[in-house]
C-alpha atoms as a PDB file:
ATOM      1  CA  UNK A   1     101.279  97.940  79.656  1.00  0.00           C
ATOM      2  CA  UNK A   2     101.081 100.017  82.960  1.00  0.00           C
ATOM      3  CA  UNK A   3     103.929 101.182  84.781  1.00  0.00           C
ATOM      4  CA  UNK A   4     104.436 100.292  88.609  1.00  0.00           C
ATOM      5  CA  UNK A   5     105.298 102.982  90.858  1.00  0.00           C
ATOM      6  CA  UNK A   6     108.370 103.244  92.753  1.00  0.00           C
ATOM      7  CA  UNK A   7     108.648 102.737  96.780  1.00  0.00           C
ATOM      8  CA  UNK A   8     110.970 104.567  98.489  1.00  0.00           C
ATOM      9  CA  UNK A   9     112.350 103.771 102.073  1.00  0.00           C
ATOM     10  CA  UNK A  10     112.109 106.227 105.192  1.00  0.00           C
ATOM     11  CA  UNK A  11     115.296 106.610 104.887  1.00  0.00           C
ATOM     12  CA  UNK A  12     115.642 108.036 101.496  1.00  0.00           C
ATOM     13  CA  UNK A  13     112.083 110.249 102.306  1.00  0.00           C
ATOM     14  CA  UNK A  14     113.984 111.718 104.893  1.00  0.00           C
ATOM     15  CA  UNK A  15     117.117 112.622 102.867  1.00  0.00           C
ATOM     16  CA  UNK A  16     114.709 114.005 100.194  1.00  0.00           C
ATOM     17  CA  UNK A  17     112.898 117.001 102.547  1.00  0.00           C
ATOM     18  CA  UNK A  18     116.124 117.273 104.311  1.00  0.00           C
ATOM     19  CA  UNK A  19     117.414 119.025 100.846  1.00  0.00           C
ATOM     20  CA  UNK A  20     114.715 121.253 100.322  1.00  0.00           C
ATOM     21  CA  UNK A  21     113.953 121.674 104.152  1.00  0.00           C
ATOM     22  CA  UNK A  22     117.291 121.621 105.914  1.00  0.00           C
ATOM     23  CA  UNK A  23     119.650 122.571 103.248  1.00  0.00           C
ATOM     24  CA  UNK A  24     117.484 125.362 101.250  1.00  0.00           C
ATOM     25  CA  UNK A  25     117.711 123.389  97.706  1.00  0.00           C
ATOM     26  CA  UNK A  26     114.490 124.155  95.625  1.00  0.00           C
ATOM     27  CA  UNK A  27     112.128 121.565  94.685  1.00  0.00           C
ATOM     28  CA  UNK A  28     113.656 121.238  91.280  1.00  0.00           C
ATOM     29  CA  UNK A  29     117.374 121.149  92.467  1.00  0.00           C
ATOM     30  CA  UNK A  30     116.411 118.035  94.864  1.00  0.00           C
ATOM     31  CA  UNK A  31     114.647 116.178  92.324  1.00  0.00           C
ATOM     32  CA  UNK A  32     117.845 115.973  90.440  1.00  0.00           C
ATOM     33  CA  UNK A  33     120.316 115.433  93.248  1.00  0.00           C
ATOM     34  CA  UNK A  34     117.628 112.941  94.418  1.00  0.00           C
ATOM     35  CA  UNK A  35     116.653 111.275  90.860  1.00  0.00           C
ATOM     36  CA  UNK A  36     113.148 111.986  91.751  1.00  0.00           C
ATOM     37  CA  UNK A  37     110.288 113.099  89.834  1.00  0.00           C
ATOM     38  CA  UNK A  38     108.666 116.814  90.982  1.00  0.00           C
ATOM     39  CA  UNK A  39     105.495 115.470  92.083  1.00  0.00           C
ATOM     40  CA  UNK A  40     107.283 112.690  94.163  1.00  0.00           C
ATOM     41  CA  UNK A  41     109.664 115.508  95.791  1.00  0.00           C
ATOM     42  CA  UNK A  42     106.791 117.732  96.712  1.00  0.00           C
ATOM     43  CA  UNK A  43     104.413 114.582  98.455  1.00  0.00           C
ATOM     44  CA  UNK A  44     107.726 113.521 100.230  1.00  0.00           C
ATOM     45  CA  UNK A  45     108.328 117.004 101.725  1.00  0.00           C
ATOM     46  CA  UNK A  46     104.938 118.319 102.293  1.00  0.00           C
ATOM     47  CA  UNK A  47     104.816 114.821 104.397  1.00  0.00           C
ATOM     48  CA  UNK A  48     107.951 115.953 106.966  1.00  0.00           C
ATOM     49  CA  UNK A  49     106.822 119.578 107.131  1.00  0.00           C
END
């Protein structure tokens, strides 16, 4: 069985880095806030930097 990854809309990318860009929260802090994994957080903010 494989698992299908999730999409997420521009919108919600842009809430994502705006934690850990805008608002200081580490990596880890967003991906809970967010319900993220780690690896997702850091593609979506390296993206907007």
């Amino acid at each position: 069985m494989t698992k299908t990854r999730p999409s997420y809309t521009t919108e919600f990318k842009q809430e994502a880095a705006s934690l850990v860009l805008d608002k200081d929260y580490a990596i880890t802090e967003a991906c809970k806030a967010m319900r993220v994994g780690n690896t997702a957080m850091q593609n979506v903010v390296e993206s907007h930097q």
